[in-house]
C-alpha atoms as a PDB file:
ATOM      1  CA  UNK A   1     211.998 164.047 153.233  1.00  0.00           C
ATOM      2  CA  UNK A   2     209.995 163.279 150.062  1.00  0.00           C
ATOM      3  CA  UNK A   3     208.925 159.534 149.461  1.00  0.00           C
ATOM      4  CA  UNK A   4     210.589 157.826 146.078  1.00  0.00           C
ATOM      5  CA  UNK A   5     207.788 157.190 143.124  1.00  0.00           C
ATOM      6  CA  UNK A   6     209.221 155.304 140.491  1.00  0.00           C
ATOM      7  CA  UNK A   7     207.013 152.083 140.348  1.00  0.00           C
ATOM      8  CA  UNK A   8     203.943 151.423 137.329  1.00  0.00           C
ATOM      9  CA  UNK A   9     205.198 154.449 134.923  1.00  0.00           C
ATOM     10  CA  UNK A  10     205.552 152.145 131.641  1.00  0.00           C
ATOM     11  CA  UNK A  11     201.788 152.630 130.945  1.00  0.00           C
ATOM     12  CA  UNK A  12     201.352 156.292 132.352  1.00  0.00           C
ATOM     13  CA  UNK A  13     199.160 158.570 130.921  1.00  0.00           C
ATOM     14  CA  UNK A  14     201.166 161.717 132.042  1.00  0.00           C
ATOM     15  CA  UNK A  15     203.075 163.030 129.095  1.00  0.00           C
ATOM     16  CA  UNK A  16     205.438 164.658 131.870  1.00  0.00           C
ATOM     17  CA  UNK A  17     206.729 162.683 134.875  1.00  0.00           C
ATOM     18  CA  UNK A  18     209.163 164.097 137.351  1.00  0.00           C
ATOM     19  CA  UNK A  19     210.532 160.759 139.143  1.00  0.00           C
ATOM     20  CA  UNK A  20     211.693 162.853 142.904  1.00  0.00           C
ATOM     21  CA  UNK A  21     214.226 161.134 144.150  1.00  0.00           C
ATOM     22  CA  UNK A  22     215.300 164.503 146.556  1.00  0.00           C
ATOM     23  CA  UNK A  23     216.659 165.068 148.776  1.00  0.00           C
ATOM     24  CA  UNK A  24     217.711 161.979 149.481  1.00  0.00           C
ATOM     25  CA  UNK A  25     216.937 157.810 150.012  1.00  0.00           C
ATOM     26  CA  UNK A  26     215.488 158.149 153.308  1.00  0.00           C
ATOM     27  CA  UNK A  27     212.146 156.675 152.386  1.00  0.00           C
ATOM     28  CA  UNK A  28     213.432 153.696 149.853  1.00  0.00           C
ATOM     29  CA  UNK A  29     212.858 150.646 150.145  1.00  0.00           C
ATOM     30  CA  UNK A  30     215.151 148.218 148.278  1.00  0.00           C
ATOM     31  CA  UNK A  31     212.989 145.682 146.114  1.00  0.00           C
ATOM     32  CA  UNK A  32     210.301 147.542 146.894  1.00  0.00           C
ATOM     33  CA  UNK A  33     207.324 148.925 144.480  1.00  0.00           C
ATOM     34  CA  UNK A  34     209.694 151.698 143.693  1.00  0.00           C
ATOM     35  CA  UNK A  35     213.389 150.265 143.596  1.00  0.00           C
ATOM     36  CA  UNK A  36     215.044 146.956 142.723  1.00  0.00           C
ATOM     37  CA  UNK A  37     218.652 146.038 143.846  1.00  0.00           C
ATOM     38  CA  UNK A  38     220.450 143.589 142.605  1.00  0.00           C
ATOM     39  CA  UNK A  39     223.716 142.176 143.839  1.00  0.00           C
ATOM     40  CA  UNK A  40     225.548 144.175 146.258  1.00  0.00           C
ATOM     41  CA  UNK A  41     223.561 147.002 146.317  1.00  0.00           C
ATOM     42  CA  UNK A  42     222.014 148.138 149.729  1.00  0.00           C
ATOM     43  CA  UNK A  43     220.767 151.212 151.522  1.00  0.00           C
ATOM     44  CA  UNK A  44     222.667 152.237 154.028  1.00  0.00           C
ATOM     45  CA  UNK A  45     223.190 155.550 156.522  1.00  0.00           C
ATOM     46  CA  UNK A  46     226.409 157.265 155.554  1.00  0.00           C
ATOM     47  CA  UNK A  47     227.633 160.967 157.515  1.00  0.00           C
ATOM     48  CA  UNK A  48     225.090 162.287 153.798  1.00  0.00           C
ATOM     49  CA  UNK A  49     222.168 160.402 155.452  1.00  0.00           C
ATOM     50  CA  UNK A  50     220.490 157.738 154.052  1.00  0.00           C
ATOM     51  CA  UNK A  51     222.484 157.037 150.440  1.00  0.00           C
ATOM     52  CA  UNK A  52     222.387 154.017 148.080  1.00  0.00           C
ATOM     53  CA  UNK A  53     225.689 151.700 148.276  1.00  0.00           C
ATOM     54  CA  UNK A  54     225.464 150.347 144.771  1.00  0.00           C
ATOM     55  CA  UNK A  55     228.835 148.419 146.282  1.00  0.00           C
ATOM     56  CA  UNK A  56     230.888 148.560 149.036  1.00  0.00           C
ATOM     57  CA  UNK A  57     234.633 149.130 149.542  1.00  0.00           C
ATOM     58  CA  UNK A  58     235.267 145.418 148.964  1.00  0.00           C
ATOM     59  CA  UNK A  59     236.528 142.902 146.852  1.00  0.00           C
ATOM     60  CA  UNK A  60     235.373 141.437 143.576  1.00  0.00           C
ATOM     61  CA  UNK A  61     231.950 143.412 143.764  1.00  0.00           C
ATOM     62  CA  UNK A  62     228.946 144.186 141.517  1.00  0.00           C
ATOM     63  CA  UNK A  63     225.948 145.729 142.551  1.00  0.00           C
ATOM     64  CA  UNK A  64     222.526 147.596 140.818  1.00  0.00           C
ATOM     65  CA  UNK A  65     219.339 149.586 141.689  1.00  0.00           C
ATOM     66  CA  UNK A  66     216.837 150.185 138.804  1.00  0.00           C
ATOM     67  CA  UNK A  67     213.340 151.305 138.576  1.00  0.00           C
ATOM     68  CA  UNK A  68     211.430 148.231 139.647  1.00  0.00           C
ATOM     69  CA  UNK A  69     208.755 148.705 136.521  1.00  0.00           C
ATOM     70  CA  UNK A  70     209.535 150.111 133.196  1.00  0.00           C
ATOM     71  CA  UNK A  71     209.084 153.427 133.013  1.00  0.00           C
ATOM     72  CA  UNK A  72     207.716 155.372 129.773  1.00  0.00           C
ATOM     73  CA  UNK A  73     210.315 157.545 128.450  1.00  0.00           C
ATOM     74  CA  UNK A  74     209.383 161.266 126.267  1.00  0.00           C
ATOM     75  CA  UNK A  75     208.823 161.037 122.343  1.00  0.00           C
ATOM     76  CA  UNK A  76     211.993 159.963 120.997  1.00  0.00           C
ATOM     77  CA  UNK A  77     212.948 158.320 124.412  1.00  0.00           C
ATOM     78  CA  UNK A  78     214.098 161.908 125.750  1.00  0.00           C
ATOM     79  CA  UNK A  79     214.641 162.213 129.545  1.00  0.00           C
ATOM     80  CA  UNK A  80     216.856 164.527 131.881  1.00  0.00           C
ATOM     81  CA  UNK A  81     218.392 163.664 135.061  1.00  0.00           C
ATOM     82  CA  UNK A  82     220.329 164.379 137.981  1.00  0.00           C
ATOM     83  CA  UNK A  83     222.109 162.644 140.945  1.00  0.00           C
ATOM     84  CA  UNK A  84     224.887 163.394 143.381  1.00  0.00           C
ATOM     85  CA  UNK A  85     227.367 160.553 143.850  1.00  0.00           C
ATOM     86  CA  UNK A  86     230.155 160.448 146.522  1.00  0.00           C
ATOM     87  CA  UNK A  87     233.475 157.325 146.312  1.00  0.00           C
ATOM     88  CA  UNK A  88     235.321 156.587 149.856  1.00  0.00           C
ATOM     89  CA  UNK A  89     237.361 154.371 151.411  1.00  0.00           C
ATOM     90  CA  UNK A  90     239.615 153.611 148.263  1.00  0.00           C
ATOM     91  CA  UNK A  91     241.545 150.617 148.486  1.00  0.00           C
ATOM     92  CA  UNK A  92     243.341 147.626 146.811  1.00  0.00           C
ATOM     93  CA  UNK A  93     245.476 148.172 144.069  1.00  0.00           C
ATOM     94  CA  UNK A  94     243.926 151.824 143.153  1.00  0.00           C
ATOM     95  CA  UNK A  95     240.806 153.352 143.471  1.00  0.00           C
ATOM     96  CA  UNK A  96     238.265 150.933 141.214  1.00  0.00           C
ATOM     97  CA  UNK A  97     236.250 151.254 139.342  1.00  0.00           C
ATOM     98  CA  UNK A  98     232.905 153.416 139.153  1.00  0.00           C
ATOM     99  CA  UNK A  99     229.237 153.816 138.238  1.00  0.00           C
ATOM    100  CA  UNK A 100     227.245 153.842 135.142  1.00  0.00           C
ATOM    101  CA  UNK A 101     223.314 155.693 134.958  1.00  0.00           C
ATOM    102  CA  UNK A 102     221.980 152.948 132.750  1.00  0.00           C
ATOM    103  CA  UNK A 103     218.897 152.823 130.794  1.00  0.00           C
ATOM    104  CA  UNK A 104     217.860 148.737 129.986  1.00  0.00           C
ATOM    105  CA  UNK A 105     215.398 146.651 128.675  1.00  0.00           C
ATOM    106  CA  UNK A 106     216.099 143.233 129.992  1.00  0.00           C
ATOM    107  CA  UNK A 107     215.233 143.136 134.066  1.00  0.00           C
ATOM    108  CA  UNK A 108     216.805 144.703 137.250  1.00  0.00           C
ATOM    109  CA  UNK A 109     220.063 142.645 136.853  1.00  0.00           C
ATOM    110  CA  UNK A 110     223.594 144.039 137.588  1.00  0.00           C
ATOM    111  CA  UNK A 111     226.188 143.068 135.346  1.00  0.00           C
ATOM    112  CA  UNK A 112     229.853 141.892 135.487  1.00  0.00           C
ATOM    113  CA  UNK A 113     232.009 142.921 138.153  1.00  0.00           C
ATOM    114  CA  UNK A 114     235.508 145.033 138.090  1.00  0.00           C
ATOM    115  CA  UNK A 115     235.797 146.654 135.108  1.00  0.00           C
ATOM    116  CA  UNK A 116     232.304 145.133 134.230  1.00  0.00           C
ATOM    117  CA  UNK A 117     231.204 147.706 136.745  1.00  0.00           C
ATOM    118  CA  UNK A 118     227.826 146.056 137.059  1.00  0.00           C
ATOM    119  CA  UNK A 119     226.914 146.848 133.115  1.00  0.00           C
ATOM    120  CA  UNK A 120     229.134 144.451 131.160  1.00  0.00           C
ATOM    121  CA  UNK A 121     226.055 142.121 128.851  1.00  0.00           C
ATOM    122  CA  UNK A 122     223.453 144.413 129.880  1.00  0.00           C
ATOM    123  CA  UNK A 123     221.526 144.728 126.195  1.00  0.00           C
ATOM    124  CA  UNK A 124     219.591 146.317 124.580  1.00  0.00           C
ATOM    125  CA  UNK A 125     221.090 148.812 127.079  1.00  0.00           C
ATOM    126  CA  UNK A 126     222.723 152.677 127.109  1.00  0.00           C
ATOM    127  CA  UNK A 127     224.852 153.694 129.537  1.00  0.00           C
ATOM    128  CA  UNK A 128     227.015 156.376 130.783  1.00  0.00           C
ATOM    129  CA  UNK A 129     230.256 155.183 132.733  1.00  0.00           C
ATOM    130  CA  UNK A 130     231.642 157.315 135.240  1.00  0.00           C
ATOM    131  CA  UNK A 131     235.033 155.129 135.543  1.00  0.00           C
ATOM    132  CA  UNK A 132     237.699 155.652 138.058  1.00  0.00           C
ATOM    133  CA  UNK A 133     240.370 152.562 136.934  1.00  0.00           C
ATOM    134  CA  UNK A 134     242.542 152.087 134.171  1.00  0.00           C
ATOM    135  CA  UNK A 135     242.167 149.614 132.434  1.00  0.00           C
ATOM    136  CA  UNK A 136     244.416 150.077 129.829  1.00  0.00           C
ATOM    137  CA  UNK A 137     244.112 151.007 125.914  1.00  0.00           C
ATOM    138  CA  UNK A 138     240.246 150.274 125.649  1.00  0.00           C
ATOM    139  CA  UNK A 139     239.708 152.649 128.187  1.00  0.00           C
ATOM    140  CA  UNK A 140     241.527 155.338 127.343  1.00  0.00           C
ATOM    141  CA  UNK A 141     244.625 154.809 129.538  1.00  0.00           C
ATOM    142  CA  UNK A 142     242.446 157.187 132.388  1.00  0.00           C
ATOM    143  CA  UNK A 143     241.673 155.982 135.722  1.00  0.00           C
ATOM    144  CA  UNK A 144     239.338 159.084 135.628  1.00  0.00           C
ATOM    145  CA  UNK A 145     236.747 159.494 132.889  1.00  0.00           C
ATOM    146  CA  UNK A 146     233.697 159.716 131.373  1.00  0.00           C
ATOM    147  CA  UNK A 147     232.802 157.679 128.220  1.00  0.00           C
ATOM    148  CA  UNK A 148     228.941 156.373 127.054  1.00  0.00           C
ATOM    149  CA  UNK A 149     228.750 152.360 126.178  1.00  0.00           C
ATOM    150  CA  UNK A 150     226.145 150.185 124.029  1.00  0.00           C
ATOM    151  CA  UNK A 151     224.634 146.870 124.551  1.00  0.00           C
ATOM    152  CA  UNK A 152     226.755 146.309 128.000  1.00  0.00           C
ATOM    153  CA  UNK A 153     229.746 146.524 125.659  1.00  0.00           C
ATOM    154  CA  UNK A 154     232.495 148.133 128.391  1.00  0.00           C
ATOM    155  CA  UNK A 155     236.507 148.333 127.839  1.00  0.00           C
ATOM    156  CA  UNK A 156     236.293 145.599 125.372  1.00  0.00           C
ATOM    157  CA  UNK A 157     237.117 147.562 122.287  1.00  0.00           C
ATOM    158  CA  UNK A 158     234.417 147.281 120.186  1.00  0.00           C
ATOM    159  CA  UNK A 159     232.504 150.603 118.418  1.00  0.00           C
ATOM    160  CA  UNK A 160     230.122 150.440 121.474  1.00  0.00           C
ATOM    161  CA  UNK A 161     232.482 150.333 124.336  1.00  0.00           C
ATOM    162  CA  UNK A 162     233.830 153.784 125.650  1.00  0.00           C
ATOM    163  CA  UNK A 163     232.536 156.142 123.136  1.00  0.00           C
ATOM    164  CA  UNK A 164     233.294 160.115 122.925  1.00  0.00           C
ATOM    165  CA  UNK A 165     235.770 159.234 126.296  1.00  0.00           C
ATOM    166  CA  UNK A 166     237.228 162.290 128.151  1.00  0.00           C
ATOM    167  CA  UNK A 167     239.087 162.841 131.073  1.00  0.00           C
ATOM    168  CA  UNK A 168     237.363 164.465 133.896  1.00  0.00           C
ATOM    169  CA  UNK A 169     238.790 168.259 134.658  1.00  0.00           C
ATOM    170  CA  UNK A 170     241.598 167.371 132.384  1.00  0.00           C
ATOM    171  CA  UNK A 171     242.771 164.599 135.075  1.00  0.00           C
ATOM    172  CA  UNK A 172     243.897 161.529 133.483  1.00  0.00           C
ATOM    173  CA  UNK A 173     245.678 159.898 136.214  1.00  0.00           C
ATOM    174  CA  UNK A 174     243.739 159.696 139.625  1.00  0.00           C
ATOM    175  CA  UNK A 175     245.502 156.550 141.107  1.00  0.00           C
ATOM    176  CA  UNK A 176     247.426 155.907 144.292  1.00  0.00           C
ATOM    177  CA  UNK A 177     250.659 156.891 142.461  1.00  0.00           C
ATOM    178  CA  UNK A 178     252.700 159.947 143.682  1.00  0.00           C
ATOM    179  CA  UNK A 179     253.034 158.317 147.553  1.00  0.00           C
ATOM    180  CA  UNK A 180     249.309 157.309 146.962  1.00  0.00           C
ATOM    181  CA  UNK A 181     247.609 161.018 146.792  1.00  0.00           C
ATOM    182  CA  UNK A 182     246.837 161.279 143.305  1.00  0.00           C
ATOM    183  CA  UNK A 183     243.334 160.434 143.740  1.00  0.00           C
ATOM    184  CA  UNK A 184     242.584 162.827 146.360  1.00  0.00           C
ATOM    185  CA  UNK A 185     243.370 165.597 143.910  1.00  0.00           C
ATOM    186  CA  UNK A 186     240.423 168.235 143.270  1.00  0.00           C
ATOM    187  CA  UNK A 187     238.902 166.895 139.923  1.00  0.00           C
ATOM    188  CA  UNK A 188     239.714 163.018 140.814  1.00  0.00           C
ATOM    189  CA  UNK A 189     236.007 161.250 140.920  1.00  0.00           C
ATOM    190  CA  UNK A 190     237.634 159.015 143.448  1.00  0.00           C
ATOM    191  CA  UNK A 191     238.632 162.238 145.832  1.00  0.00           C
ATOM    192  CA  UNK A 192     235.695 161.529 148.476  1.00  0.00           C
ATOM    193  CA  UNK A 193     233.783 164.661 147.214  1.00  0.00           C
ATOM    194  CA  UNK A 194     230.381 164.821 146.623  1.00  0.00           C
ATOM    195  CA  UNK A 195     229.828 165.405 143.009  1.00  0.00           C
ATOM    196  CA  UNK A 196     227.055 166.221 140.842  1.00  0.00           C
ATOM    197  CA  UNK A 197     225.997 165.196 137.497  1.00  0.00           C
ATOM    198  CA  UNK A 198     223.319 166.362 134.823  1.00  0.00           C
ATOM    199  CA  UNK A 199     222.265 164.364 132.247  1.00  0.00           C
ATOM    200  CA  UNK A 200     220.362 165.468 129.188  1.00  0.00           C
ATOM    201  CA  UNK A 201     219.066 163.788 126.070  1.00  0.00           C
ATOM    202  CA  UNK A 202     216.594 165.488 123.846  1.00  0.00           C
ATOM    203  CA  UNK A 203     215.973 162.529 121.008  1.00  0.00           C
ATOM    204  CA  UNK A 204     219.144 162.755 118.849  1.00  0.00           C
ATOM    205  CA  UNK A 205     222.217 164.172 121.238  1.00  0.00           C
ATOM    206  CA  UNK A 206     223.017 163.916 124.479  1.00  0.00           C
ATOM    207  CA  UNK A 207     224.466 165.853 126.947  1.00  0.00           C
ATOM    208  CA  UNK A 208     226.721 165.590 130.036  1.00  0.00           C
ATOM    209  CA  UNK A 209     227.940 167.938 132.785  1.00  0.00           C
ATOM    210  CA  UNK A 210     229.404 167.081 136.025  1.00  0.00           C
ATOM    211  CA  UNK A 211     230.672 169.042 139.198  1.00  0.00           C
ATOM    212  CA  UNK A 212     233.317 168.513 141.822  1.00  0.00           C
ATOM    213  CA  UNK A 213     231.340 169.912 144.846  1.00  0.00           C
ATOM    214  CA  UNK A 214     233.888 170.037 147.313  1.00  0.00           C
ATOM    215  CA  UNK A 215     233.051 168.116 150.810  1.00  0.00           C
ATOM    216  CA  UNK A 216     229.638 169.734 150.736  1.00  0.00           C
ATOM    217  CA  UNK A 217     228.583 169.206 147.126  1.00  0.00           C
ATOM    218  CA  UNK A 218     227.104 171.844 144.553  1.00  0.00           C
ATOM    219  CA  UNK A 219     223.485 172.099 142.972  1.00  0.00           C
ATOM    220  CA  UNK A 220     225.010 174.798 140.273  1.00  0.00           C
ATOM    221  CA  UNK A 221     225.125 173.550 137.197  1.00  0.00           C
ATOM    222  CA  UNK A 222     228.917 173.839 135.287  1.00  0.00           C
ATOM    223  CA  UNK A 223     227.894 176.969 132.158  1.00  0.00           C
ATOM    224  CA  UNK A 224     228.943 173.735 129.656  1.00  0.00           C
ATOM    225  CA  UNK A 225     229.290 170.260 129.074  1.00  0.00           C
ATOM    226  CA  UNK A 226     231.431 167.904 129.552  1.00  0.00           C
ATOM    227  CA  UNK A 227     229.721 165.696 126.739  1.00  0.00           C
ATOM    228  CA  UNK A 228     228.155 167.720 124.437  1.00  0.00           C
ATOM    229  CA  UNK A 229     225.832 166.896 121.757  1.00  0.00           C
ATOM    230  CA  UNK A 230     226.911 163.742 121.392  1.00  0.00           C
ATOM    231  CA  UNK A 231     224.601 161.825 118.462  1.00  0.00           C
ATOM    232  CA  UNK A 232     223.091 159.237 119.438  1.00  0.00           C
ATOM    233  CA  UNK A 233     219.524 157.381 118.553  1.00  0.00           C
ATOM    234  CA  UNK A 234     218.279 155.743 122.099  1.00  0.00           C
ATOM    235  CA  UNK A 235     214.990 154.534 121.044  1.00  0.00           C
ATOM    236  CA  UNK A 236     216.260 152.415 118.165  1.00  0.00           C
ATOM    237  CA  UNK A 237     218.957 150.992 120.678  1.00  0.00           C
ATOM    238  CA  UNK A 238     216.655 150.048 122.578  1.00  0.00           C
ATOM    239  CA  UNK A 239     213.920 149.166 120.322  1.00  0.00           C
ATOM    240  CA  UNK A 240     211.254 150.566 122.414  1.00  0.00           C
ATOM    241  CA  UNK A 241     209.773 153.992 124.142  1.00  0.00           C
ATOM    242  CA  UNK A 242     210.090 152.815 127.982  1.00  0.00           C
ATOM    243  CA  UNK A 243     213.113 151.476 130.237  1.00  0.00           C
ATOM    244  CA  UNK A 244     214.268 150.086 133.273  1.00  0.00           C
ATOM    245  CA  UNK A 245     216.044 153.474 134.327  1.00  0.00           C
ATOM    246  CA  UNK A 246     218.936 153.225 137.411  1.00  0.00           C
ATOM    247  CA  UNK A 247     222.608 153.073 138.031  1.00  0.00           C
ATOM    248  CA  UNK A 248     225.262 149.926 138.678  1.00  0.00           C
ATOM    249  CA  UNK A 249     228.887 149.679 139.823  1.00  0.00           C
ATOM    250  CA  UNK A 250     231.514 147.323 140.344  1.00  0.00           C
ATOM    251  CA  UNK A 251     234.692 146.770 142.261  1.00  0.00           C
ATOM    252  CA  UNK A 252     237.942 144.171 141.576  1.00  0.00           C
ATOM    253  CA  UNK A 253     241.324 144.080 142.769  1.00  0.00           C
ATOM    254  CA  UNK A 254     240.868 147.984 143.474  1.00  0.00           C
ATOM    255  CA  UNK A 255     237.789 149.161 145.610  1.00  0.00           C
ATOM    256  CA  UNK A 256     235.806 151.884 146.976  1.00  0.00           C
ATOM    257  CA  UNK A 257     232.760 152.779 148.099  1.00  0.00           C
ATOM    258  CA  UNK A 258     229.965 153.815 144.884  1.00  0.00           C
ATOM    259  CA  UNK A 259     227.259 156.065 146.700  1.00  0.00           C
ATOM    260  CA  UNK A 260     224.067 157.779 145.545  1.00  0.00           C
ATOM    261  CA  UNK A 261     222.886 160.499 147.357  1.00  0.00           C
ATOM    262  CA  UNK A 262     220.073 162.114 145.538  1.00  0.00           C
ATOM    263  CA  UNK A 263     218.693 161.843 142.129  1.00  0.00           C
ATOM    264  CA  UNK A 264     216.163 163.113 140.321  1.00  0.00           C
ATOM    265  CA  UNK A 265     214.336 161.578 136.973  1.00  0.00           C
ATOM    266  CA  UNK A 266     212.286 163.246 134.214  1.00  0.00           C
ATOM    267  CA  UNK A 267     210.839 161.239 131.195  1.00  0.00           C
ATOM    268  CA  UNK A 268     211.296 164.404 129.108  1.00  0.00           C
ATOM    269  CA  UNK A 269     213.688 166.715 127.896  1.00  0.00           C
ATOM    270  CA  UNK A 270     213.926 169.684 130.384  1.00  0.00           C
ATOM    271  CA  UNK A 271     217.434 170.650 131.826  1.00  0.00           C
ATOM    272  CA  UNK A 272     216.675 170.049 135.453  1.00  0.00           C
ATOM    273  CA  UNK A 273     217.432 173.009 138.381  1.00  0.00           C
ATOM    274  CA  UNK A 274     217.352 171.080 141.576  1.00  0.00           C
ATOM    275  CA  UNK A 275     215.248 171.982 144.794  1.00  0.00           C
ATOM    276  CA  UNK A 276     217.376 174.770 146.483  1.00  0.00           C
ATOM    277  CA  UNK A 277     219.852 175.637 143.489  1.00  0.00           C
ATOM    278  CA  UNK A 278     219.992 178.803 142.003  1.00  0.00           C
ATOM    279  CA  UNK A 279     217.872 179.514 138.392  1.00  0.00           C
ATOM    280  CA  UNK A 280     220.790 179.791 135.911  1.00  0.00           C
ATOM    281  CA  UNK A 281     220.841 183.570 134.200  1.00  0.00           C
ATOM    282  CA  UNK A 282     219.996 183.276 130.344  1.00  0.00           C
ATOM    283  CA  UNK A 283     223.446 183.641 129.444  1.00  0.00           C
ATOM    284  CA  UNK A 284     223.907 180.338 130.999  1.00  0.00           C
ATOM    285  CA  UNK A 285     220.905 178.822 129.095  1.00  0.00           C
ATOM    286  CA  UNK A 286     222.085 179.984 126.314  1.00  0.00           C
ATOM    287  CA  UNK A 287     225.041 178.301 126.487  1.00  0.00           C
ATOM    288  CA  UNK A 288     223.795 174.847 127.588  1.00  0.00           C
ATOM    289  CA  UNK A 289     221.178 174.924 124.702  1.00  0.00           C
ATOM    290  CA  UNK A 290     223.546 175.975 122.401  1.00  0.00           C
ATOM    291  CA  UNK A 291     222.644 172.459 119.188  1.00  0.00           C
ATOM    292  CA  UNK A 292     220.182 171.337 121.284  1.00  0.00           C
ATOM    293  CA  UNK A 293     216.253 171.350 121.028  1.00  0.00           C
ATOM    294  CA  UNK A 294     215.277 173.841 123.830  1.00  0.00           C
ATOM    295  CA  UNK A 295     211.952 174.816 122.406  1.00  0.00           C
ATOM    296  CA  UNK A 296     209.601 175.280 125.428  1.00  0.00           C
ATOM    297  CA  UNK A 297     212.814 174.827 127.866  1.00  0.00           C
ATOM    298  CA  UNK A 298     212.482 178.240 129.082  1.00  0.00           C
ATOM    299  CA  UNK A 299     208.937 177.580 129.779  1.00  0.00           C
ATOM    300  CA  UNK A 300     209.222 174.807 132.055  1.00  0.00           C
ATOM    301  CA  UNK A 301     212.127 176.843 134.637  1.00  0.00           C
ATOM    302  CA  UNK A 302     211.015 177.252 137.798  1.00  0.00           C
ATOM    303  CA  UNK A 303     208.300 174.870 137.528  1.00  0.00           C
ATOM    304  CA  UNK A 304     206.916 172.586 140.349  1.00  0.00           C
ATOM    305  CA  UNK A 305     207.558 168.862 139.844  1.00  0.00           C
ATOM    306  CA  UNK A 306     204.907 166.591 139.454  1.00  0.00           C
ATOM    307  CA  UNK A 307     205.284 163.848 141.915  1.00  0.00           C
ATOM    308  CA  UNK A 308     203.287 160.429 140.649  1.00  0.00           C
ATOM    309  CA  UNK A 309     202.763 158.198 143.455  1.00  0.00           C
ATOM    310  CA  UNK A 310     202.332 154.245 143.127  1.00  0.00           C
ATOM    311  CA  UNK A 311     199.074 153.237 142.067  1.00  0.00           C
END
């Protein structure tokens, strides 16, 4: 089990910082040096070991976990990450209603509940939702997508809310319709699996992929996107070249259970191969760097993180 190092990066000198969050939460410690929670968010032991409830499968709930001290993103504010998620015990009126990996300025708050799913009035803030309730025409009439959102702007209907939305796998409807099994479907974010996301931004476009695992999960990284090269100028959103970096949730009227398994954290640009997944061939590279700025990317495979421990 490797010890979480997140705390005192705003000021580092290192120009590359893996943040290891693998394989897992065992040694966190919420509001610690390393990780803040905010509202419902605890750690708790789950049948994937330690994981991080951002909320529970209850009620009316909104929960956060950020880094507890700013931490100093690349030139340009580029970073790449990745972090397995898992949703259970769906309930109330559907399945509701999903994560967002935030990047924020302000402080380790979570934001509105519901549809507010813990980011709603977060700014200067970017976000990207992983949202599993319908909400209606602002949000794309999906109860299973993938959008990015500005300022804490969420299914309001503003330019900022729900930007570059897609279904995930094609699966627009993953509700408790068709005698309530519609969620469970393979592809449905809300199906119990344990899922895995990458997240890449490399100063002007960003880039998303995102795996259904099965029960067991997946470290292989899809051969594309699911968001790809999506333009977009972080640093002047958020006016600055560090953030608090972390995730938030919420539940309403529909629940479930938001869980973080694993995640990993790099304040530069450098498509990340988790420990124990296979190096993709350079077809595969190829494809994933396809309008992106991969200079030295092929350099840095393989590498060994460098793991910066709290002053």
């Amino acid at each position: 089990m490797k010890r979480i190092v997140a705390a005192n990066l705003a000021n580092s000198a290192f120009a590359d910082v893996i943040i290891d969050r693998f394989p897992d939460f065992s040694g966190a410690i919420c509001n610690g040096a390393d990780l803040t929670c905010n509202g419902n968010a605890a750690l708790v032991t789950t049948s994937d070991g330690r994981v991080l409830r951002l909320t529970p499968a209850l009620f009316n709930q909104s929960g956060s976990a950020f880094s507890t001290s700013q931490i100093a993103l690349g030139a340009g504010d580029t970073f790449s990450t990745f972090f397995q998620f898992r949703f259970t015990q769906p309930g109330g009126i559907d399945p509701a209603d999903g994560i967002t990996f935030t990047l924020q300025t302000v402080s380790n708050t979570a934001g509105g509940a519901g549809g507010g799913m813990g980011y709603a009035g977060l700014t200067p803030s970017v976000a990207i939702e992983f949202d599993t309730f319908n909400n209606g025409g602002n949000d794309g009439n999906s109860s299973n997508h993938i959008a990015i959102d500005i300022d804490g702007h969420i299914i309001d209907g503003t330019s900022q809310s729900d930007q570059d939305l897609l279904n995930v796998f094609g699966n627009q409807f993953c509700d408790f319709g068709s005698g309530a099994t519609n969620y469970t479907r393979f592809g449905c974010m809300s199906n119990g699996d344990l899922w895995s996301v990458w997240i890449d931004y490399n100063g002007s476009t960003l880039g998303v992929a995102i795996a259904d695992g099965g029960p067991s999960g997946t470290l292989t990284r899809p051969a594309t996107n699911i968001i790809n090269n999506f333009p977009i100028d972080i640093g002047s959103i958020l006016g600055q070249n560090s953030a608090f970096v972390g995730f938030t949730a919420g539940t309403g009227a529909g629940t479930e259970n938001h869980d973080l398994r694993d995640w990993i954290f790099d304040n530069t640009f450098a498509p990340i191969t988790p420990p124990g997944a296979s190096v993709p061939e350079p077809s595969t590279w190829a494809l994933l760097c396809a309008g992106l700025a991969c200079i030295g990317l092929m350099r840095k495979r393989g590498r060994t993180p460098i793991r910066i421990a709290t002053p």
